[in-house]
Each structure stands twice: as C-alpha cells, then as structure tokens.
N, C-alpha and C. Protein backbone atom coordinates (compact mmCIF):
# COMPACT_ATOMS: atom_id res chain seq x y z
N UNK A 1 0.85 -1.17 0.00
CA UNK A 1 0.00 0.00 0.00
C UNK A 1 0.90 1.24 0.00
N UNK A 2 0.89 1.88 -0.64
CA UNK A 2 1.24 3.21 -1.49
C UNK A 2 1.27 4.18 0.13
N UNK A 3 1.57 5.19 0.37
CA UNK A 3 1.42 6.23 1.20
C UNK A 3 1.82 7.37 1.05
N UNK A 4 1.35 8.65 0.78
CA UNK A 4 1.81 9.75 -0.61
C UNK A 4 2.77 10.22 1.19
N UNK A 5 2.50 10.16 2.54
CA UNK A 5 3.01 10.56 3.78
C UNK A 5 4.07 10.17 3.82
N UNK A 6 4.66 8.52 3.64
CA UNK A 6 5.60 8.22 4.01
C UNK A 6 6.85 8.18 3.09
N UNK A 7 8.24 8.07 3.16
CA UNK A 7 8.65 8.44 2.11
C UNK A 7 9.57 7.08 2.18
N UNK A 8 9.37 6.00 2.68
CA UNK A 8 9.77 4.41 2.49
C UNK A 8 8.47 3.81 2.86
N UNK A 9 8.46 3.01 1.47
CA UNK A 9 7.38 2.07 1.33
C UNK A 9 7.32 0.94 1.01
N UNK A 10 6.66 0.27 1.05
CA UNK A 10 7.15 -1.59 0.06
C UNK A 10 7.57 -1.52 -1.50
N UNK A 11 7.83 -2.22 -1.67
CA UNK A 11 8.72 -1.85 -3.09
C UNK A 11 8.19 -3.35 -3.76
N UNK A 12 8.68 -3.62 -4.88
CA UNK A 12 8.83 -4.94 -5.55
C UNK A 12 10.31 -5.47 -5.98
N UNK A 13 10.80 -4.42 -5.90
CA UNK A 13 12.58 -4.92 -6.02
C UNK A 13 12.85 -6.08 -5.35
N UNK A 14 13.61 -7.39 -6.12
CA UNK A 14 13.83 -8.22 -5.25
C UNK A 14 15.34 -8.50 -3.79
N UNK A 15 15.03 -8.49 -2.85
CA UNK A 15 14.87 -9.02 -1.79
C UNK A 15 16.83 -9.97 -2.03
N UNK A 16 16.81 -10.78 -2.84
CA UNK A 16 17.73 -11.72 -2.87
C UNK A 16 18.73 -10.69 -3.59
N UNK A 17 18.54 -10.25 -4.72
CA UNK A 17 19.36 -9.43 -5.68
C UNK A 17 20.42 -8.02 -4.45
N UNK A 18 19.16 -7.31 -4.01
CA UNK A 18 19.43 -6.36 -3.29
C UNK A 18 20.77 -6.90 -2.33
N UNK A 19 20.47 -8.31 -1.45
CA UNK A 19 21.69 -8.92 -0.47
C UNK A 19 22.91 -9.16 -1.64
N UNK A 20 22.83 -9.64 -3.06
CA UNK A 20 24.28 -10.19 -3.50
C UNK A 20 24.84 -8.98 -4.05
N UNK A 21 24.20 -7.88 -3.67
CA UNK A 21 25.06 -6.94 -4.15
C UNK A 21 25.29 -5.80 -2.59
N UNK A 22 25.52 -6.27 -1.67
CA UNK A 22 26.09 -5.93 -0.97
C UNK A 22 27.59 -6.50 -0.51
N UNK A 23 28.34 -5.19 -0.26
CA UNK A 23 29.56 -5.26 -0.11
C UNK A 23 29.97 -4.81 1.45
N UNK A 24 31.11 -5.68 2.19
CA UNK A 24 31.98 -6.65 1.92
C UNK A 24 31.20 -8.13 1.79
N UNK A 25 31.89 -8.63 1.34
CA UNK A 25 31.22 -10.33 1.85
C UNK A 25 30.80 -10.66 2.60
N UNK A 26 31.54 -10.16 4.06
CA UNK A 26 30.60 -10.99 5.45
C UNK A 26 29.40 -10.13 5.19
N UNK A 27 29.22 -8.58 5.30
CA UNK A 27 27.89 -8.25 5.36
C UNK A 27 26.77 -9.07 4.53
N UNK A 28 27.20 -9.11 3.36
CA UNK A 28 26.01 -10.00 2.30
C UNK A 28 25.52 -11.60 2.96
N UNK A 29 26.81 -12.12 3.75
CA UNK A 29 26.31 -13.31 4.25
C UNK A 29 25.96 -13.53 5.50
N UNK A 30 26.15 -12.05 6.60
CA UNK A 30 24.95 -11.80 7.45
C UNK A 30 23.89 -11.47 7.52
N UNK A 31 23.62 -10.58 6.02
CA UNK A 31 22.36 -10.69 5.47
C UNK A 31 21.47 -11.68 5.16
N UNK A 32 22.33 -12.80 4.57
CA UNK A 32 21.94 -13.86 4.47
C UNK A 32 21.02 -14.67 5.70
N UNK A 33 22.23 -14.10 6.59
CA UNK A 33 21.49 -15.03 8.22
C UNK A 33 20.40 -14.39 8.70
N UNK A 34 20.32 -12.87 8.52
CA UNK A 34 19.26 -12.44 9.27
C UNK A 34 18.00 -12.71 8.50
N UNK A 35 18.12 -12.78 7.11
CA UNK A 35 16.74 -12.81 6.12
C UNK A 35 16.63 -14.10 6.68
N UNK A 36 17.07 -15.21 6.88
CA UNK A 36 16.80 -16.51 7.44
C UNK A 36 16.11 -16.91 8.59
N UNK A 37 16.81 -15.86 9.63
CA UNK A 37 15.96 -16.09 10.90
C UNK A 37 14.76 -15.49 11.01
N UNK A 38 14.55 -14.16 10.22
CA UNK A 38 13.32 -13.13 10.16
C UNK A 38 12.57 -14.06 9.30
N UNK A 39 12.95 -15.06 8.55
CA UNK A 39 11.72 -15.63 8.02
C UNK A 39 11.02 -17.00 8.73
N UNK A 40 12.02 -17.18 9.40
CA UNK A 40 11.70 -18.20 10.45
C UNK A 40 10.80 -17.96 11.59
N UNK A 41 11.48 -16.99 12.08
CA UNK A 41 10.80 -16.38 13.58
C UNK A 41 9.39 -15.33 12.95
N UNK A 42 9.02 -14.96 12.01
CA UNK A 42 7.94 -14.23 11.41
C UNK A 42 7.39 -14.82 10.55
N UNK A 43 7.47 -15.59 10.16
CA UNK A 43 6.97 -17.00 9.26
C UNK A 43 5.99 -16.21 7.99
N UNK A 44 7.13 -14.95 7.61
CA UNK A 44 6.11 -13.92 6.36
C UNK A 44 7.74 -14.32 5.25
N UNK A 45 6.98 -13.81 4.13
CA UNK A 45 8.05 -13.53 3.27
C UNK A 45 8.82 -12.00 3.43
N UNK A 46 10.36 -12.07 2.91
CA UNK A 46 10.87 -10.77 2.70
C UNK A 46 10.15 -9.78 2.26
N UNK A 47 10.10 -8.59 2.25
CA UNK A 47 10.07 -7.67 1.59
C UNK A 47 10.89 -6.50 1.37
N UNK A 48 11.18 -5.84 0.19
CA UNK A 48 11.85 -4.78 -0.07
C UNK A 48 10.91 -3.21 0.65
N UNK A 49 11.25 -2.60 1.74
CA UNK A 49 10.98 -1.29 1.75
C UNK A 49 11.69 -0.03 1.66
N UNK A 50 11.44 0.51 0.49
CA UNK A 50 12.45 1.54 0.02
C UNK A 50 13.58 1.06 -0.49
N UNK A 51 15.34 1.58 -0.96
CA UNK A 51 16.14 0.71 -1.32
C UNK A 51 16.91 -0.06 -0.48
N UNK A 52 16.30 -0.25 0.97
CA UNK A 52 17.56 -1.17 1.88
C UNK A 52 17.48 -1.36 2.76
N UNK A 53 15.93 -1.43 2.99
CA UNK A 53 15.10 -2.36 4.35
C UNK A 53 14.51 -3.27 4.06
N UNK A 54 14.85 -4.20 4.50
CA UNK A 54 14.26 -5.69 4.31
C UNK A 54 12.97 -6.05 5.57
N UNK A 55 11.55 -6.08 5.09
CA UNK A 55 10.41 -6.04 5.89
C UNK A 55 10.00 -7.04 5.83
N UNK A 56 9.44 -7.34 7.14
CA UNK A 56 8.31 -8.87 6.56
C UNK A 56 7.06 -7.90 8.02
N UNK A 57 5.91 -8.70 6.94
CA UNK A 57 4.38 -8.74 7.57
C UNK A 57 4.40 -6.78 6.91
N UNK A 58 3.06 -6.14 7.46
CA UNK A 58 3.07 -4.81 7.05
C UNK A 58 1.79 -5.02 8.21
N UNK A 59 1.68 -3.84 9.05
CA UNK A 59 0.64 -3.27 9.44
C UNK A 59 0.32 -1.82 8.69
N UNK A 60 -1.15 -1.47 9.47
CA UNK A 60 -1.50 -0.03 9.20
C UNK A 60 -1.58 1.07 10.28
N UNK A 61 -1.49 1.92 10.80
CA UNK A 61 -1.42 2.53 11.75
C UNK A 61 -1.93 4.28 11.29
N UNK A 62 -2.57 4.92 12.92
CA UNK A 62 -3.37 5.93 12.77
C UNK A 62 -2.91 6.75 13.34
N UNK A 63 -2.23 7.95 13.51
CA UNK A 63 -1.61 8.28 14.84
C UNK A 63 -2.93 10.04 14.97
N UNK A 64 -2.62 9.81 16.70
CA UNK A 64 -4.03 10.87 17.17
C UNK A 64 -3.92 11.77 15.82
N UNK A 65 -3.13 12.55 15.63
CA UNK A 65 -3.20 13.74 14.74
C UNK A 65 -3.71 13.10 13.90
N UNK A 66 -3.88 11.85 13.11
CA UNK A 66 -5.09 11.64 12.09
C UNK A 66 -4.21 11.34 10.58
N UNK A 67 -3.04 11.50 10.77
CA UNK A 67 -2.06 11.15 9.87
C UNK A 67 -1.66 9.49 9.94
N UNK A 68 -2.01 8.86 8.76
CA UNK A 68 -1.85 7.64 8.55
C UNK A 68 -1.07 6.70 7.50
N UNK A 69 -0.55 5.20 7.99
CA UNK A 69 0.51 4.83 6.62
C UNK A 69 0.74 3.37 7.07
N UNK A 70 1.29 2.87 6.25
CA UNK A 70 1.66 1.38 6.17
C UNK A 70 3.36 1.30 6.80
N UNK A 71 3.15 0.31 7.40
CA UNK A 71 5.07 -0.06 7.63
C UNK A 71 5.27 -1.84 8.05
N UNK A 72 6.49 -2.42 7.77
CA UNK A 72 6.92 -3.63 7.51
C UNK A 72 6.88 -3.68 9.63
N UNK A 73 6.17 -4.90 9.54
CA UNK A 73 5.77 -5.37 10.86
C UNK A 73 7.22 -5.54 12.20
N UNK A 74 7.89 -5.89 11.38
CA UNK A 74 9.43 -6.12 11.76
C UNK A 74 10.55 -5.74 10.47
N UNK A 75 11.98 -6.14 10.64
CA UNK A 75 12.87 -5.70 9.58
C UNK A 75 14.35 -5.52 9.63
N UNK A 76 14.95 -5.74 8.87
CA UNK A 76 16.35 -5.04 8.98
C UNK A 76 16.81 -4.52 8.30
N UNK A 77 18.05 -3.27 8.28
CA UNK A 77 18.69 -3.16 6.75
C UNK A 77 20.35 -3.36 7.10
N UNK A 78 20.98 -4.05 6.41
CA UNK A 78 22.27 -4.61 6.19
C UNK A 78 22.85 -3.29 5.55
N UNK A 79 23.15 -1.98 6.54
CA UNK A 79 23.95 -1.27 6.22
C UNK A 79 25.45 -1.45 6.28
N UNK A 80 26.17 -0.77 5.63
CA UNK A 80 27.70 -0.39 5.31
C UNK A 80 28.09 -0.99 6.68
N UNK A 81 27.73 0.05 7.61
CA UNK A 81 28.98 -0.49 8.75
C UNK A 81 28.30 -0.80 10.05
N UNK A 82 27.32 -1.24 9.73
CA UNK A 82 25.94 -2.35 10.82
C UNK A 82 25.16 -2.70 10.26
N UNK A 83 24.71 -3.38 11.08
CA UNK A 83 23.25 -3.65 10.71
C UNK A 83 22.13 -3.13 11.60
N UNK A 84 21.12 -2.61 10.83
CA UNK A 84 19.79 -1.91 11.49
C UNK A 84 18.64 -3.03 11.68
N UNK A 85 18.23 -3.34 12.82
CA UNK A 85 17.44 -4.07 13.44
C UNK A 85 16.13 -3.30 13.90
N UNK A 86 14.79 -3.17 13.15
CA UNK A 86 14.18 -2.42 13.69
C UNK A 86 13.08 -2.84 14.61
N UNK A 87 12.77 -2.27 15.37
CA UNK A 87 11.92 -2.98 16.69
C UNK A 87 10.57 -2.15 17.27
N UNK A 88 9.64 -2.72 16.50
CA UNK A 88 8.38 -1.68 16.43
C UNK A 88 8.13 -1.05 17.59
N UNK A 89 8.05 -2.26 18.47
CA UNK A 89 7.15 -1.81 19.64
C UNK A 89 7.91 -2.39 21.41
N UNK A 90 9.04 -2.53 20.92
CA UNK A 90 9.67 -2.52 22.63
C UNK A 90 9.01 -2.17 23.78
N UNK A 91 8.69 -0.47 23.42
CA UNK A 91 8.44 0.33 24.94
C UNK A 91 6.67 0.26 24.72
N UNK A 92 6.09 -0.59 23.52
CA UNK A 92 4.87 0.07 23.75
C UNK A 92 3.84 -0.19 25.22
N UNK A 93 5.14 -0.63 26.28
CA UNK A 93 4.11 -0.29 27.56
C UNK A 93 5.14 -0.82 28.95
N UNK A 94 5.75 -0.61 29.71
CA UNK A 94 6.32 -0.88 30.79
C UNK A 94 6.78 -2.39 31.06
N UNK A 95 6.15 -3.15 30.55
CA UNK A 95 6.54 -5.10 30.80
C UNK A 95 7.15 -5.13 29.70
N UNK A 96 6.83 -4.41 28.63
CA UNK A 96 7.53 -5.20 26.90
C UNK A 96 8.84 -4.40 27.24
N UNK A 97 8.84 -3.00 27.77
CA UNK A 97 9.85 -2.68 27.85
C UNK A 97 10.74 -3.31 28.69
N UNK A 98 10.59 -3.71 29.86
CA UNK A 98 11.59 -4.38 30.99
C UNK A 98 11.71 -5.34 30.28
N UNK A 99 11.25 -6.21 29.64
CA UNK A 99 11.35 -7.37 29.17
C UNK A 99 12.75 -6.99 27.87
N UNK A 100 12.59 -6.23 27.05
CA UNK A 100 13.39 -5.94 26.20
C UNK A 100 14.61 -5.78 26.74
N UNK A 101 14.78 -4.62 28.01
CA UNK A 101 15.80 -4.30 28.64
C UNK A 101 16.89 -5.58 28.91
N UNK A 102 15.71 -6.30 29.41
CA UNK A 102 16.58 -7.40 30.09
C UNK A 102 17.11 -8.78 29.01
N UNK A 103 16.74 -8.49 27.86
CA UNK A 103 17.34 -9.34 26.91
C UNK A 103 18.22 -8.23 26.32
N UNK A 104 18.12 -7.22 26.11
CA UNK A 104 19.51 -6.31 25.21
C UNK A 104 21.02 -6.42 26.19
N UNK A 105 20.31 -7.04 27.67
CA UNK A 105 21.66 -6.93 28.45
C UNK A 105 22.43 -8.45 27.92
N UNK A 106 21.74 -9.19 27.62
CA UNK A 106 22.85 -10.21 26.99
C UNK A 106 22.83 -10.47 25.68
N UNK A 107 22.58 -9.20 25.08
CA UNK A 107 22.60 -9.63 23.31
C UNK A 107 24.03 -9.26 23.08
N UNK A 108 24.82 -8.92 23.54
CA UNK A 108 26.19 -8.52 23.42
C UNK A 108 25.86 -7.05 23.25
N UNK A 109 27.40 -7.14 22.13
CA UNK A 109 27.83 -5.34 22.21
C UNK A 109 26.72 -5.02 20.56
N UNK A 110 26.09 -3.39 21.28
CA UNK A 110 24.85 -3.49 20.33
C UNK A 110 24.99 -1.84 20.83
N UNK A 111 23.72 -1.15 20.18
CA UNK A 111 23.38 0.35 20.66
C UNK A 111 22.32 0.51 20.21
N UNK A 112 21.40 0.98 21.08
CA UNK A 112 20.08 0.83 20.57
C UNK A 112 19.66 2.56 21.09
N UNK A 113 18.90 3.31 19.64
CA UNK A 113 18.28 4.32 19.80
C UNK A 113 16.72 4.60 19.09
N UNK A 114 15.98 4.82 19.94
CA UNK A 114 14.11 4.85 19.82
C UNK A 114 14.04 3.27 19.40
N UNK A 115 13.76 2.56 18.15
CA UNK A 115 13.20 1.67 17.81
C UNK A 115 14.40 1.24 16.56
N UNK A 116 15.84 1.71 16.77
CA UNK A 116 16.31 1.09 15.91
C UNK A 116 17.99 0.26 16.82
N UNK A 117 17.94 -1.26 16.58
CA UNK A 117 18.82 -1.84 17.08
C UNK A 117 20.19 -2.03 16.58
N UNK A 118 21.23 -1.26 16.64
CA UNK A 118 22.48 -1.03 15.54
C UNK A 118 23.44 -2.04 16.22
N UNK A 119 23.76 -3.51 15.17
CA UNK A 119 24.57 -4.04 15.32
C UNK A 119 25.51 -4.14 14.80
N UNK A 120 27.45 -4.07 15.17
CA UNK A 120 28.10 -4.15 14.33
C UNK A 120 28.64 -5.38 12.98
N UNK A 121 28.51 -6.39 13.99
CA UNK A 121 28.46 -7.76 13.33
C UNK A 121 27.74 -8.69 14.37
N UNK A 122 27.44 -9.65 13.33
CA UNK A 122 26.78 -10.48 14.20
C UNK A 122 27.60 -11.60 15.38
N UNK A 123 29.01 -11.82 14.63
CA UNK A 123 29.71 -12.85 15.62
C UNK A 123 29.53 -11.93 17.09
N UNK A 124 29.47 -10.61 17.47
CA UNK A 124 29.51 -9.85 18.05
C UNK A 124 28.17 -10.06 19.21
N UNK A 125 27.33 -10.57 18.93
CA UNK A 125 26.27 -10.64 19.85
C UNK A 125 25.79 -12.40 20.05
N UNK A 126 24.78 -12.36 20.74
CA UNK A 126 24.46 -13.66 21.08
C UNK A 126 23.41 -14.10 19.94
N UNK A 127 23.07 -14.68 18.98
CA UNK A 127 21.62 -14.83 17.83
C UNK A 127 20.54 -15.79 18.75
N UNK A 128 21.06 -16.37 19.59
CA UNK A 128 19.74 -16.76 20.14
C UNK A 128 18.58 -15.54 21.21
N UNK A 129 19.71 -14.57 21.91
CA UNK A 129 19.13 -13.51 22.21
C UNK A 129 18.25 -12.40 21.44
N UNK A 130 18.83 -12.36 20.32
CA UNK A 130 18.79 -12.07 19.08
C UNK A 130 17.11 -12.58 18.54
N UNK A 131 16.78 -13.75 18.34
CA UNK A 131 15.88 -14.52 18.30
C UNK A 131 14.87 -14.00 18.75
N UNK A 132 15.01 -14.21 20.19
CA UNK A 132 13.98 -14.05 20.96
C UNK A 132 13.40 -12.88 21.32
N UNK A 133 14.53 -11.76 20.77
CA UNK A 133 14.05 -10.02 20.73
C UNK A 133 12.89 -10.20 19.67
N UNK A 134 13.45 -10.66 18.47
CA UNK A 134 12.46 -10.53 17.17
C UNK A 134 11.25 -10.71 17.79
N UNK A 135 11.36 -12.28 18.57
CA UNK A 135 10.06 -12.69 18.54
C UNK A 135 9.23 -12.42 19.68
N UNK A 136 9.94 -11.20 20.81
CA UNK A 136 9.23 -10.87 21.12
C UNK A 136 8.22 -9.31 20.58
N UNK A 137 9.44 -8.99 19.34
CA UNK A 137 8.73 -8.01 18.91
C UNK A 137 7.44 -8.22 18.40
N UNK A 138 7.79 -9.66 17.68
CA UNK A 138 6.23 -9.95 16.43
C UNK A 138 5.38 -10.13 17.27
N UNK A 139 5.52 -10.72 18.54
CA UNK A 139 4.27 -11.07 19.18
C UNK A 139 3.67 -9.74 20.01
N UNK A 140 4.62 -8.68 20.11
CA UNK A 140 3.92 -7.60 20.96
C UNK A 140 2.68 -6.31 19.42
N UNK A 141 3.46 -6.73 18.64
CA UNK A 141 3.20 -5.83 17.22
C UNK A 141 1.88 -6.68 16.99
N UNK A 142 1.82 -8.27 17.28
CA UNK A 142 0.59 -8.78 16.70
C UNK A 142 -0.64 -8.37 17.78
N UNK A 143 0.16 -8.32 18.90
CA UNK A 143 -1.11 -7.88 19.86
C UNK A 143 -1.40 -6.24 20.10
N UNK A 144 -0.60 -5.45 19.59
CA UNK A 144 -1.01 -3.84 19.27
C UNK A 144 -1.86 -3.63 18.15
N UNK A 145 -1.39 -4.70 17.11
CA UNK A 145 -1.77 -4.66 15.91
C UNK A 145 -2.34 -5.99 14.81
N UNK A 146 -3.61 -6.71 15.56
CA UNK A 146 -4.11 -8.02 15.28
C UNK A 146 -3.65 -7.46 13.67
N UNK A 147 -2.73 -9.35 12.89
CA UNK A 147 -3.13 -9.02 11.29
C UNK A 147 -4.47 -9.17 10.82
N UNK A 148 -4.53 -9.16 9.81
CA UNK A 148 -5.68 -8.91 9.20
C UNK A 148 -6.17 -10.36 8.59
C-alpha cells in the first residue's frame, strides 16, 4: 500500500538481488542469516521497503493527529557499517519494555536508539538472544496490531 506521507514504502525490487550486491562479503552473508531467521521467527516472506530495508508482515497505523501509513511489521537493513534491526514496539508499555531491557543486556555489544537496534556484526552478539528479541517483537506488534 502506497502512502503519498511516508517516504519508504514496500517496493517490488527483489529481496535476494538487493543482499548479492552488498559489499563486503561478510555483510552479504549476514544478510543472508538475518533474512533466514526473520523468516523463520515471522513466518512472512521478505520484503523490499524503500532501497535497503528488508520487511516482513506490514501493518497499518493511525496516529491521534489523524495522519496515517503502512510499515513492515518487523525488519532489517544490512547497512555499510551495521546492521539496522528495527523494533516496532519494545516500549509500547512498561513489561515489553523491561522485558526488552533485560534481553539487550545479553545480546552482546549493540546500541540501541528509539526503535532502531544497531549491530556491528553479528559474531559480536548472542543470535539466540537475538531470536527471541524478534520474537518478542512480532508477538507484541501482533497484539497492538491483530493481522488482518
């Protein structure tokens, strides 16, 4: 769904193409791992949003001011010199947040600002911690935001 508001949207560009042309090598084949586990732990297909976020699922959302738009339910983008882990809904309420807190303390070395999780490499953190962030994101995003 189109959104004349937002200025990254779903795309049709493919998904696989976009990872083999990322440079250096390990990045393209941590790309590899994360499109793997995000399809595992979200059990959606990839999607391209904009040129270099990789989305799966899409909700819709309303915010009070009445301004509205589509965005990829979960996601990452396999930038240059991290990777962006994005995390809808962490704080959306005091338990998801403690709960988050207390898994970012053993995801390793990471930096996390509003809703985006910047990792440098992956040997660098724990992936089963890792895991279980995702999935607690999808499950807090499915209950803010039943799919359709």
């Amino acid at each position: 769904m189109a959104d004349a508001g937002n200025k990254t949207v779903a795309t049709k560009a493919d998904v696989n193409a976009f990872i083999a042309g990322l440079e250096p090598e390990q990045r393209r084949e941590e790309a590899l791992l994360l499109l793997a586990l995000y399809e595992r732990v979200t059990g959606e297909p990839a999607k391209m949003w904009g040129p270099s976020i990789i989305g799966f699922g899409e909700y819709n959302y309303t915010y009070e001011s009445g301004r509205s738009g589509s965005w990829c339910r979960s996601g990452f983008s396999p930038r240059k010199g991290k990777h962006s882990i994005y995390l809808m809904c962490g704080y959306s309420d005091e338990t998801a947040a403690a709960h988050q807190s207390a898994l970012l303390e053993q995801l390793g070395k990471h930096k996390l600002e509003k809703s985006c999780l910047y990792v440098n490499r992956l040997d660098q953190i724990d992936m089963d911690v890792l895991t279980e962030i995702i999935a607690n994101n999808i499950a807090e995003m499915n209950r803010l935001y039943p799919p359709a």
